[in-house]
N, C-alpha and C. Protein backbone atom coordinates (compact mmCIF):
# COMPACT_ATOMS: atom_id res chain seq x y z
N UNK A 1 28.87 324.48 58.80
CA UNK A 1 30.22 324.93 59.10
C UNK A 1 30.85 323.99 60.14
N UNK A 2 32.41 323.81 60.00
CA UNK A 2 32.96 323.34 61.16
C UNK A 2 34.08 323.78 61.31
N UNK A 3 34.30 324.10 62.80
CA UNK A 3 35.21 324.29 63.51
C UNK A 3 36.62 323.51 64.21
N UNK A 4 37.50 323.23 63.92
CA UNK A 4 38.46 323.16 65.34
C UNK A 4 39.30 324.13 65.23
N UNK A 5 40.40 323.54 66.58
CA UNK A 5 41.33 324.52 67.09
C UNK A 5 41.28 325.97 66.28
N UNK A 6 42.15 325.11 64.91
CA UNK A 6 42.61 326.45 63.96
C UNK A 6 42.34 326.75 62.98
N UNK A 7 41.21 325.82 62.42
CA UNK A 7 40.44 325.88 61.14
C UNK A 7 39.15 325.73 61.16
N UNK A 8 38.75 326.86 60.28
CA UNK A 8 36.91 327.00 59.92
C UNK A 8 37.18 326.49 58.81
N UNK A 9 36.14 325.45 58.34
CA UNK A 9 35.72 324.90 57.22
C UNK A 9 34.28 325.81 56.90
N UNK A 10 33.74 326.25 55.94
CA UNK A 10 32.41 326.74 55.70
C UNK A 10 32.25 326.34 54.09
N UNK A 11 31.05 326.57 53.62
CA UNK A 11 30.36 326.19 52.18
C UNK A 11 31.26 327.44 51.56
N UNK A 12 31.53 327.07 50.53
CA UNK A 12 32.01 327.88 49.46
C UNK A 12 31.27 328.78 48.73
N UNK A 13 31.56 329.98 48.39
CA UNK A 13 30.57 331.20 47.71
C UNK A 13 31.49 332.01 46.62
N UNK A 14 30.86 332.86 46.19
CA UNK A 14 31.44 333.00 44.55
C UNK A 14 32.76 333.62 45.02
N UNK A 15 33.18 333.87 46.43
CA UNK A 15 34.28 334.98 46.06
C UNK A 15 35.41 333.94 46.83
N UNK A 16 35.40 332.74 46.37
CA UNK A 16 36.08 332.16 46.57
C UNK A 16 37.15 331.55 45.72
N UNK A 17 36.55 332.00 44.36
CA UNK A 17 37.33 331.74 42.91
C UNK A 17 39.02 331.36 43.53
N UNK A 18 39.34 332.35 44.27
CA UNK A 18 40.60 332.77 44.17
C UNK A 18 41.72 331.10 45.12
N UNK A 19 40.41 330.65 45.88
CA UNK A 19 41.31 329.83 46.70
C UNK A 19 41.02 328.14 46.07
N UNK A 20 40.03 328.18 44.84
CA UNK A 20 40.18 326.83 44.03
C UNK A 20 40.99 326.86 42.86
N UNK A 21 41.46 328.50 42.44
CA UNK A 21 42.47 328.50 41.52
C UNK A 21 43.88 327.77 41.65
N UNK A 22 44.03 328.54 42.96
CA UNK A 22 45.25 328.41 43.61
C UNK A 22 46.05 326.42 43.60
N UNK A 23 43.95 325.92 43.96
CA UNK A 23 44.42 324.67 44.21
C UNK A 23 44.61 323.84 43.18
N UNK A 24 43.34 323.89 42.10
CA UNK A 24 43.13 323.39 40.22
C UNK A 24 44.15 323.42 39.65
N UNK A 25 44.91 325.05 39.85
CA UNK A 25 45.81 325.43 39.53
C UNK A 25 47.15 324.87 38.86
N UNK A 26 47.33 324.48 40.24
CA UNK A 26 48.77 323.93 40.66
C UNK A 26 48.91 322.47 40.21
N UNK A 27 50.26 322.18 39.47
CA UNK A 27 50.37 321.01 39.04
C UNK A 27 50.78 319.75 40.17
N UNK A 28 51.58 320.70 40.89
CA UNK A 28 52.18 320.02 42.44
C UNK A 28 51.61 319.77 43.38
N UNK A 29 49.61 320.21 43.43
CA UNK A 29 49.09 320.04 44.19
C UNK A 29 47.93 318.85 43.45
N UNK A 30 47.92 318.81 42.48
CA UNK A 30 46.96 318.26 41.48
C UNK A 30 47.50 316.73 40.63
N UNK A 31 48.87 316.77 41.16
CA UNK A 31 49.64 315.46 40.65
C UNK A 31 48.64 314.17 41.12
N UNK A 32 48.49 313.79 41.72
CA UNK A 32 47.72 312.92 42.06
C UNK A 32 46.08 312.88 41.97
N UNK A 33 45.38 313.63 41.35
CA UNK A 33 44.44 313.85 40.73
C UNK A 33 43.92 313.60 39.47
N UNK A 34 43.10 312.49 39.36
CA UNK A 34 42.85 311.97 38.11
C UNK A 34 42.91 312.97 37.20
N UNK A 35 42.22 314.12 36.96
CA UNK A 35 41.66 315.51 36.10
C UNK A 35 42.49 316.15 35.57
N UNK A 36 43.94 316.00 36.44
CA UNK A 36 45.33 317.01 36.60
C UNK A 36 44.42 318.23 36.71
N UNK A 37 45.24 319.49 36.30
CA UNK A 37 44.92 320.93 35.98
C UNK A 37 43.91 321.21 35.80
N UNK A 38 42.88 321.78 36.48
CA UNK A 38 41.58 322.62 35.51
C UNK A 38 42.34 324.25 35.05
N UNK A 39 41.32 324.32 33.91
CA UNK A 39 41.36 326.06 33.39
C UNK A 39 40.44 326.73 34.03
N UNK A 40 40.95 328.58 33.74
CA UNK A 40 39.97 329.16 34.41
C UNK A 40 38.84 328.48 34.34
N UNK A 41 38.10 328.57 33.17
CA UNK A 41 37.01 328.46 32.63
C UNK A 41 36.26 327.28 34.12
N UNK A 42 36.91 326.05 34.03
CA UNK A 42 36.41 324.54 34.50
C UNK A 42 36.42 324.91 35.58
N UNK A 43 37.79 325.55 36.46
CA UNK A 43 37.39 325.72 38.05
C UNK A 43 35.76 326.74 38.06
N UNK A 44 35.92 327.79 37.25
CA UNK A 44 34.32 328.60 37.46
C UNK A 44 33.43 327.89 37.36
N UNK A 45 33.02 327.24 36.30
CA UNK A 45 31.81 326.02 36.33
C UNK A 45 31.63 325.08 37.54
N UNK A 46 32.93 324.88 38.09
CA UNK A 46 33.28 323.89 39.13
C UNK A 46 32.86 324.40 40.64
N UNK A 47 33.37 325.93 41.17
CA UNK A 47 32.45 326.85 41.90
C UNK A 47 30.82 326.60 41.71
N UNK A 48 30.45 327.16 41.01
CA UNK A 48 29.14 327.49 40.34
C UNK A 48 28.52 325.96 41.03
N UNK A 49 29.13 324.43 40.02
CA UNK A 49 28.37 323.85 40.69
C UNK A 49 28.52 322.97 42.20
N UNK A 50 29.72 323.83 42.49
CA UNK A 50 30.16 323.27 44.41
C UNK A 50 29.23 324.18 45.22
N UNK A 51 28.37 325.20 44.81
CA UNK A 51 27.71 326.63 45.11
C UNK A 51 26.18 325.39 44.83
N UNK A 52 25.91 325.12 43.89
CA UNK A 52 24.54 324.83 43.92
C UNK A 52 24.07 323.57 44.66
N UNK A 53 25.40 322.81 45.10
CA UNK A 53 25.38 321.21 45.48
C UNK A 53 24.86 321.27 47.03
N UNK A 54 24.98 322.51 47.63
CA UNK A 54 24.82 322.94 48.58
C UNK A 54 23.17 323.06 49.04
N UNK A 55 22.56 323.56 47.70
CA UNK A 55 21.27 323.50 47.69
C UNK A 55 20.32 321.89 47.20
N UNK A 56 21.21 321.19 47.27
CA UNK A 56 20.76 319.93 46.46
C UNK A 56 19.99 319.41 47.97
N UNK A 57 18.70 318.38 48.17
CA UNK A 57 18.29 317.40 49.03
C UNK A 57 17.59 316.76 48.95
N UNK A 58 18.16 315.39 49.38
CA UNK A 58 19.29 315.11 50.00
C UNK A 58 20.84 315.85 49.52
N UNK A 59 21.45 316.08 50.69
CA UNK A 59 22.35 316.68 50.53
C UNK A 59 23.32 315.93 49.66
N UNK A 60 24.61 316.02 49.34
CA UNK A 60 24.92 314.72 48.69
C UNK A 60 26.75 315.29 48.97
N UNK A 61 26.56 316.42 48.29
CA UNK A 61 28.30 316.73 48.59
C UNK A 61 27.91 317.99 49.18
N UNK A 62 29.07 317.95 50.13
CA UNK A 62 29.13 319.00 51.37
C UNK A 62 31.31 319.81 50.98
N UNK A 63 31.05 320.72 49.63
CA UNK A 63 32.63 321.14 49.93
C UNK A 63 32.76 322.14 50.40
N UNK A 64 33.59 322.21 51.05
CA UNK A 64 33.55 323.52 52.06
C UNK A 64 35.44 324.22 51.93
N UNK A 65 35.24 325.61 51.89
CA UNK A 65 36.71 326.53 52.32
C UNK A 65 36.97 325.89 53.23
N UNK A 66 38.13 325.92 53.33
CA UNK A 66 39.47 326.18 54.50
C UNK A 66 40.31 326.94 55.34
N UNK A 67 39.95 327.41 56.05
CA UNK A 67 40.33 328.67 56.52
C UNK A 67 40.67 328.85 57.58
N UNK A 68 41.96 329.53 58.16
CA UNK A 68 42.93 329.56 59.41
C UNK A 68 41.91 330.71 59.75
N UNK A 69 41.63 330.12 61.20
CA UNK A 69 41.55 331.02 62.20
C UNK A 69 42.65 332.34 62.17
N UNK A 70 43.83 332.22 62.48
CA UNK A 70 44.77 333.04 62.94
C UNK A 70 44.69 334.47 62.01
N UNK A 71 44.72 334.35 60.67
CA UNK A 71 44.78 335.12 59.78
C UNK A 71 43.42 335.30 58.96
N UNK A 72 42.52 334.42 59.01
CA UNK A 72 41.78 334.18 58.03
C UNK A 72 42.03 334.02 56.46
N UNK A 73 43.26 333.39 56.83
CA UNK A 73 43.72 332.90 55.21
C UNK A 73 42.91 331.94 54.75
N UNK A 74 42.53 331.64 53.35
CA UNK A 74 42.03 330.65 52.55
C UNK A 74 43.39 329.73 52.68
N UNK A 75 43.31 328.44 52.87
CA UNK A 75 44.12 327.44 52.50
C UNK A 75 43.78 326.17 52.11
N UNK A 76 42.48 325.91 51.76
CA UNK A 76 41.97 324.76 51.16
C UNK A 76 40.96 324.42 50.51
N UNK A 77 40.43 323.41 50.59
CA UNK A 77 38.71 322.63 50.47
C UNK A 77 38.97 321.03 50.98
N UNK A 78 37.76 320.92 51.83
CA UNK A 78 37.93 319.86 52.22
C UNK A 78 36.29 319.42 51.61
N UNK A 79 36.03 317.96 51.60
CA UNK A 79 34.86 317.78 50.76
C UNK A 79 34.37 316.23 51.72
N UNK A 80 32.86 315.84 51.89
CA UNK A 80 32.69 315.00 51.89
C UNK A 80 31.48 314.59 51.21
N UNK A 81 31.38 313.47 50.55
CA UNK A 81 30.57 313.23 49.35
C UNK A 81 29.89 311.44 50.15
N UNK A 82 28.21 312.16 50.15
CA UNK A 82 27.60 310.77 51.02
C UNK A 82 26.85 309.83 50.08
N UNK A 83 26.60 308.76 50.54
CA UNK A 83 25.80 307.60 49.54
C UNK A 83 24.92 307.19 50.74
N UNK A 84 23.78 307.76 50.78
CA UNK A 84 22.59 307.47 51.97
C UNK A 84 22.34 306.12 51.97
N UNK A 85 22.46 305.40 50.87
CA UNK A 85 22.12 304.09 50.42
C UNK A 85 22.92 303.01 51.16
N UNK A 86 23.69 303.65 51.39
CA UNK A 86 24.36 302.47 52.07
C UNK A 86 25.40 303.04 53.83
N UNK A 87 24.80 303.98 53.54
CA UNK A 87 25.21 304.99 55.27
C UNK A 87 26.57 305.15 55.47
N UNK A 88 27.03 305.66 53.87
CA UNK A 88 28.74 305.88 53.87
C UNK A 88 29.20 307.14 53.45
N UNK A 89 30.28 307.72 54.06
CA UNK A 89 31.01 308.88 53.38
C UNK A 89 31.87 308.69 52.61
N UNK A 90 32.67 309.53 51.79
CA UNK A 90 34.21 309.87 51.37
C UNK A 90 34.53 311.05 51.25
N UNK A 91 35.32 310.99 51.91
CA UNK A 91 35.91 312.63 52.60
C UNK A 91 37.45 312.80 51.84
N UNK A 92 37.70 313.78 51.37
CA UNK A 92 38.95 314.25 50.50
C UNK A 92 39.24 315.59 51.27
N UNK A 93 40.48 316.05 50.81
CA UNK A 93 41.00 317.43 51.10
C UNK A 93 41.79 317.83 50.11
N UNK A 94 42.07 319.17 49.97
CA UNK A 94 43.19 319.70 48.99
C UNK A 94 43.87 320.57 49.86
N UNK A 95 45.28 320.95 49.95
CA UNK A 95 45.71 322.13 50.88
C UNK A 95 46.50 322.81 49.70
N UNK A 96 46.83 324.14 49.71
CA UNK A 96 47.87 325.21 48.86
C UNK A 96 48.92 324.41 49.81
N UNK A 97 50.21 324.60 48.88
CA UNK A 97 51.67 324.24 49.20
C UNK A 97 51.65 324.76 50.10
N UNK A 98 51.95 325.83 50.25
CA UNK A 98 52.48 326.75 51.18
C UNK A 98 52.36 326.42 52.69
N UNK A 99 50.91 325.83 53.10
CA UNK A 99 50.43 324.98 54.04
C UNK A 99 50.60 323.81 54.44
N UNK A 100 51.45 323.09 53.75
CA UNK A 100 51.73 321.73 53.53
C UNK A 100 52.83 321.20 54.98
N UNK A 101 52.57 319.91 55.38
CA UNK A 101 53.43 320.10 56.89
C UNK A 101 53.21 320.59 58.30
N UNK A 102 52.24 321.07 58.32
CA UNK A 102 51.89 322.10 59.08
C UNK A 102 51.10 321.56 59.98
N UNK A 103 50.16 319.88 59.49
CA UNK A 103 49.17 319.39 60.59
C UNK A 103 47.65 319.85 60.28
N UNK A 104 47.77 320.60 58.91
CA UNK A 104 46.18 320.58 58.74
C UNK A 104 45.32 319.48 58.16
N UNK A 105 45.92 318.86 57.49
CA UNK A 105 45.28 317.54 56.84
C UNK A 105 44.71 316.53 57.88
N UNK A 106 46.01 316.66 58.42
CA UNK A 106 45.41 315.60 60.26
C UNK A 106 44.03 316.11 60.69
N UNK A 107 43.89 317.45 60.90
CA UNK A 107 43.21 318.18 61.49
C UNK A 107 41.68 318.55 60.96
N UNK A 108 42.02 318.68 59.63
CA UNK A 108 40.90 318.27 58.53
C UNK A 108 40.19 316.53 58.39
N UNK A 109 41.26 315.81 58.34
CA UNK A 109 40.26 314.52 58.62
C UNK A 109 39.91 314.39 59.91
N UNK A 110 40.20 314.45 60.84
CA UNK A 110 39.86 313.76 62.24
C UNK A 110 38.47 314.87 62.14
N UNK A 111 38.11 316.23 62.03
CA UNK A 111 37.05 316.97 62.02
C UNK A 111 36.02 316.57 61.07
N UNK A 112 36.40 316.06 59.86
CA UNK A 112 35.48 315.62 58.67
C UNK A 112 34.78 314.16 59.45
N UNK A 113 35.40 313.47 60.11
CA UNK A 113 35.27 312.06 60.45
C UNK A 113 34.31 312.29 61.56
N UNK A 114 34.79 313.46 62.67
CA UNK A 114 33.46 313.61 63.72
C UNK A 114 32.59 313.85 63.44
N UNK A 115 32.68 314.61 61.97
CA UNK A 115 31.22 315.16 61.37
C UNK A 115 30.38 314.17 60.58
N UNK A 116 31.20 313.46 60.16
CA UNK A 116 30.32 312.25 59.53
C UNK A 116 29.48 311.36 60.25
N UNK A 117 30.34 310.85 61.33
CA UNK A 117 29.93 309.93 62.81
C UNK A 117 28.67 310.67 63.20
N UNK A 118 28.65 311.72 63.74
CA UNK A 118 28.26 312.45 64.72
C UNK A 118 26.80 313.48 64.27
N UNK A 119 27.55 313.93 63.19
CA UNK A 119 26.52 314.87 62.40
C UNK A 119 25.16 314.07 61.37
N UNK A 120 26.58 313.67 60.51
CA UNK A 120 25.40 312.36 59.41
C UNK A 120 25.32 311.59 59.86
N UNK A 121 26.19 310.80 60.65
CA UNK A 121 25.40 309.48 61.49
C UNK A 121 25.91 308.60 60.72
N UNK A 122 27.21 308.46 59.65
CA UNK A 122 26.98 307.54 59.04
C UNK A 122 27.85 306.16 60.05
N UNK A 123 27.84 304.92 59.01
CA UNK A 123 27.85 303.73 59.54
C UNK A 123 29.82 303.70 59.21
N UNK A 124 29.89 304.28 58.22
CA UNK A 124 31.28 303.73 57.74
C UNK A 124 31.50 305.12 56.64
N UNK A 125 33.09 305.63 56.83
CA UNK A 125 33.87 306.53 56.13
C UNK A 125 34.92 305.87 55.63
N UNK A 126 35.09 306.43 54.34
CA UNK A 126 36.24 306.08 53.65
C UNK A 126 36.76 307.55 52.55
N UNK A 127 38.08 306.81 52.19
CA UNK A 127 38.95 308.06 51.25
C UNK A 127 39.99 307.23 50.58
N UNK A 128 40.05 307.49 49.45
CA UNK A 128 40.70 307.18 48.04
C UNK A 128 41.81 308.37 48.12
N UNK A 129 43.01 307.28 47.39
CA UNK A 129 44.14 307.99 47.21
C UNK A 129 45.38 307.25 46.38
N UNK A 130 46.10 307.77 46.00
CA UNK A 130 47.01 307.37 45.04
C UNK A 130 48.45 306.84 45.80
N UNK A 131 48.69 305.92 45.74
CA UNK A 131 49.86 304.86 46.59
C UNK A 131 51.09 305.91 46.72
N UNK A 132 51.29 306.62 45.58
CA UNK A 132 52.61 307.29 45.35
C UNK A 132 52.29 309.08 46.51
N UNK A 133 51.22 309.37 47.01
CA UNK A 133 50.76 310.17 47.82
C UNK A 133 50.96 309.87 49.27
N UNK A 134 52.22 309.57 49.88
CA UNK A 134 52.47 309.23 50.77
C UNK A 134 51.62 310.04 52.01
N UNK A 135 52.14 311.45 51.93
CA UNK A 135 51.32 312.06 53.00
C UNK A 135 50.36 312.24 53.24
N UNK A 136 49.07 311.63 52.11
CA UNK A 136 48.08 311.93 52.39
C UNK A 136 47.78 310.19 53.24
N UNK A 137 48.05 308.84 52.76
CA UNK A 137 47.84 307.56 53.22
C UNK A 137 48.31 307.47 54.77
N UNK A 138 49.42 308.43 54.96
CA UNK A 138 49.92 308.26 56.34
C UNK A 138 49.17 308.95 57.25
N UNK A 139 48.38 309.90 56.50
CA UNK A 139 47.31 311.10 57.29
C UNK A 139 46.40 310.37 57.71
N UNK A 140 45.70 309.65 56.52
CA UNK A 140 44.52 308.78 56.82
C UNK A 140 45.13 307.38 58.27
N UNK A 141 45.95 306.96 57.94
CA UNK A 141 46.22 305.50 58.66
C UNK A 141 46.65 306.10 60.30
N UNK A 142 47.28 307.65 60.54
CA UNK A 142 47.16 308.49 61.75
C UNK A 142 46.02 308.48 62.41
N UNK A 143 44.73 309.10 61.91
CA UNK A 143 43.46 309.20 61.88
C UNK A 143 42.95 308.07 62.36
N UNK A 144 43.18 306.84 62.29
CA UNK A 144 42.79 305.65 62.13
C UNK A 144 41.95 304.45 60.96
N UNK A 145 42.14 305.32 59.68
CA UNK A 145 41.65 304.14 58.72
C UNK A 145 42.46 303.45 58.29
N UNK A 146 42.12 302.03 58.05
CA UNK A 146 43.00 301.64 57.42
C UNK A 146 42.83 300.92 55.75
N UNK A 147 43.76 300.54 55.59
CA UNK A 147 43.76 300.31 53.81
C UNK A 147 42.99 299.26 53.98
N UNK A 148 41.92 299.09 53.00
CA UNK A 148 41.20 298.40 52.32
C UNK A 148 40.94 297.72 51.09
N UNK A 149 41.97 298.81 50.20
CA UNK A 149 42.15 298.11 49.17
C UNK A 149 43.40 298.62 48.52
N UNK A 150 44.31 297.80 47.48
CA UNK A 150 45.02 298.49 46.98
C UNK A 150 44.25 297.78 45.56
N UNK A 151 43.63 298.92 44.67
CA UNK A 151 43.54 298.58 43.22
C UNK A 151 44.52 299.07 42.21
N UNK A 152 44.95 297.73 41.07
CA UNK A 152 45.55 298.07 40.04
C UNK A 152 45.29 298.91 39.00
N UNK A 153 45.63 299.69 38.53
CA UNK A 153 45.29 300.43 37.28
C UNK A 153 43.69 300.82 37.34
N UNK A 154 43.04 301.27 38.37
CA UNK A 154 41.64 301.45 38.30
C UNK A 154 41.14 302.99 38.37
N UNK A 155 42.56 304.02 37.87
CA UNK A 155 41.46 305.01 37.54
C UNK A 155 42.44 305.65 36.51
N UNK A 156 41.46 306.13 35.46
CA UNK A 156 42.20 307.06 34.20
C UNK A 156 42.44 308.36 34.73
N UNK A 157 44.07 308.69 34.20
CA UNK A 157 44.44 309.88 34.73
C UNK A 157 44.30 310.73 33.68
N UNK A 158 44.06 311.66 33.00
CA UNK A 158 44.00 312.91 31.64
C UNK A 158 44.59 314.04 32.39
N UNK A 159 46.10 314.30 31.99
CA UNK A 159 46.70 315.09 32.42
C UNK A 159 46.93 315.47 30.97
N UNK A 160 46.59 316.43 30.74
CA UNK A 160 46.85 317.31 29.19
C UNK A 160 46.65 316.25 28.33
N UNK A 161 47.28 315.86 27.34
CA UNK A 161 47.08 314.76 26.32
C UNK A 161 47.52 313.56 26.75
N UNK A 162 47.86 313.56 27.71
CA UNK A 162 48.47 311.69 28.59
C UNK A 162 47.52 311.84 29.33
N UNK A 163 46.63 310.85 28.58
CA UNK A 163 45.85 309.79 29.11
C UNK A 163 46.69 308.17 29.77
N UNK A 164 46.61 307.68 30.81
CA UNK A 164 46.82 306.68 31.26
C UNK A 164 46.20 306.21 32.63
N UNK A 165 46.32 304.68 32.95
CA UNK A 165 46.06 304.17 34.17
C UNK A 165 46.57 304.50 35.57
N UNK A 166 46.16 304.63 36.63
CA UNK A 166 46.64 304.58 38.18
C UNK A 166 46.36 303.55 38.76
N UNK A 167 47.06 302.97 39.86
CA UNK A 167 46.80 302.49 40.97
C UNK A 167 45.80 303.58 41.80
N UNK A 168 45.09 302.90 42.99
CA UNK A 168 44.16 303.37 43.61
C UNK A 168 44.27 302.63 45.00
N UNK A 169 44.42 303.43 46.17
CA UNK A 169 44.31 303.02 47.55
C UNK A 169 42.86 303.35 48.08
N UNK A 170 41.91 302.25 49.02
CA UNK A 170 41.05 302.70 49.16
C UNK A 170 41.35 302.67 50.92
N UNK A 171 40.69 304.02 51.79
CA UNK A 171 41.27 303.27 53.29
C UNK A 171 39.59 303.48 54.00
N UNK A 172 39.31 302.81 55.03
CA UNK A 172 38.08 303.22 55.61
C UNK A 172 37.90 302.99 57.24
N UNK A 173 37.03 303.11 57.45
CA UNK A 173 36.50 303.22 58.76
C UNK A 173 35.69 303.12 59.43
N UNK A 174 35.00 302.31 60.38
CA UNK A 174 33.86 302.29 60.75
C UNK A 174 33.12 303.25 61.75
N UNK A 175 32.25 303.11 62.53
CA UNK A 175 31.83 304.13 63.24
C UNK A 175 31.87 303.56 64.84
N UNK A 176 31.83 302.66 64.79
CA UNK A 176 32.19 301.53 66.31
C UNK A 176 33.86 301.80 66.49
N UNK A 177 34.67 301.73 65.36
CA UNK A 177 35.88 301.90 65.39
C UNK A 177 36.60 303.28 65.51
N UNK A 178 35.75 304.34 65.79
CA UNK A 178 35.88 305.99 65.71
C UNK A 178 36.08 306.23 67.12
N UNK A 179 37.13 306.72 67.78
CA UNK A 179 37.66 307.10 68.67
C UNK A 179 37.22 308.27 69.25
């Protein structure tokens, strides 16, 4: 689990259906997501195996709820996914609209990043993102990573029957360079 100010992050459990719907869901939150939309069906399988990844070790992906202190509202998943092999993270987030603006994304990486440093120890963090995703690149480059790569057409998007190419931003970080 982790903590700041105003958000508990914790491992995800079955009765959480309700706050990866919300996010799979949504086309406006999922635009920039290679996968677009999951269906019921895919987010449940997708639980099920964010529920067992937990039991995996080496650990490998760590996704965890989102959750305001204040209310104990669900408002996210934040995820970080490690490669021991080479002593690196990549840390992602999703927030519900409704939350959007608000300073949790900031708040979610700078916490994912101490936990990586600090907790896993790793050497170097990074996070992928789509050029046209402004707020999430400006979140990261706040935080302090910076762009590393901009790739052309390097990931297939399958949004219903449009299939096509993306651009891909890669940004990262070292652990000497972690504030």
């Amino acid at each position: 689990m982790i903590e700041t100010q105003r958000l508990i992050m914790r491992p995800f459990d079955i009765k959480d259906l309700d706050i990866l719907s919300e996010l799979y869901g949504n086309s406006d939150i999922m635009v920039y997501m290679p996968c677009g939309c999951l269906t019921d069906k895919e987010i449940r399988i997708h639980l099920q195996k964010i529920i067992s990844d937990w039991n995996e070790r080496p650990q490998v992906n760590y996704e965890m709820a989102v959750i305001c202190k204040s209310d104990f509202k669900k408002i996210g998943r934040a995820r970080i996914h490690m490669d021991y092999e080479n002593d690196t993270a990549m840390i992602g987030w999703l927030i519900i609209q409704s939350e959007w603006n608000k300073g949790y994304a900031t708040e979610i990486t700078k916490s994912l990043l101490e936990y990586c440093f600090n907790v896993l120890s790793v050497h170097r963090v990074c996070a992928l993102c789509h050029p046209k995703n402004i707020g999430s690149w400006k979140v990261l480059e706040k935080c302090g990573l910076r762009r590393e790569a901009h790739y052309i057409k390097k990931v297939k998007y399958l949004n219903n029957s449009d299939i096509h190419w993306e651009d891909e931003l890669e940004y990262a970080i070292l652990k000497e360079e972690f504030v």
